[in-house]
Protein backbone atom coordinates (compact mmCIF):
# COMPACT_ATOMS: atom_id res chain seq x y z
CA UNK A 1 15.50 -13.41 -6.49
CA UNK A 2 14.07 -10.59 -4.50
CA UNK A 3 17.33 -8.68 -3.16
CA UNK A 4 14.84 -5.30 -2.79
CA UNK A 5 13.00 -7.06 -0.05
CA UNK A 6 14.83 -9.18 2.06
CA UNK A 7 18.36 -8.41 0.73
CA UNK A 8 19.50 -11.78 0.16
CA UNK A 9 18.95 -12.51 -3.77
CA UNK A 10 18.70 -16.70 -2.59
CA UNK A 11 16.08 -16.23 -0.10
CA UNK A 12 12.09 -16.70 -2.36
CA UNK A 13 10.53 -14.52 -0.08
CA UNK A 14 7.35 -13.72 -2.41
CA UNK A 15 6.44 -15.29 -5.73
CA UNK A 16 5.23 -12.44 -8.57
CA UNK A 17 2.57 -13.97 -10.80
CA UNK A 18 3.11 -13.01 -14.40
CA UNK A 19 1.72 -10.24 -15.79
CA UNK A 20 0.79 -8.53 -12.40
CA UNK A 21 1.44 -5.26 -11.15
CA UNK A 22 2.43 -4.80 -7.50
CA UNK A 23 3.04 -0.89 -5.37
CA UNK A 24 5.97 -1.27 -2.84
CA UNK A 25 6.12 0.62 -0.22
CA UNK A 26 9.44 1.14 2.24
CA UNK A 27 9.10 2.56 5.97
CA UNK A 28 11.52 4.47 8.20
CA UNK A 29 14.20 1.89 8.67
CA UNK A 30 14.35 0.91 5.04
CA UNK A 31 12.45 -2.32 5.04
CA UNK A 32 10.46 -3.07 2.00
CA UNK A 33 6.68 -4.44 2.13
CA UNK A 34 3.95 -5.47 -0.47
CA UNK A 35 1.28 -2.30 0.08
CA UNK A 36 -1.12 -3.85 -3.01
CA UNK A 37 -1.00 -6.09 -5.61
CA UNK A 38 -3.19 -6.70 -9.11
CA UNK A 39 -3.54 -9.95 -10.95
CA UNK A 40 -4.49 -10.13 -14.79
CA UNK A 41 -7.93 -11.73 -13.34
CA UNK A 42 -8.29 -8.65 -11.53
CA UNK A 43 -7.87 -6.22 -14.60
């Protein structure tokens, strides 16, 4: 579901609520991480 983070697209790794925005951010050795994330409640 999430091949861009844990490379595997059967793994659920993180859950996306609808209608969210979310910044990723990848280090040095390529690995993929959640840096913030906004909910419609937040906007």
């Amino acid at each position: 579901m999430f091949p861009l983070i844990c490379g595997d697209e059967e793994r659920k790794v993180v859950e996306f609520q609808m209608g969210g925005v979310v910044c990723l951010e990848r280090d040095a050795e390529g690995s993929w991480a959640v840096r913030w994330a906004l909910t419609p409640e937040l906007v």
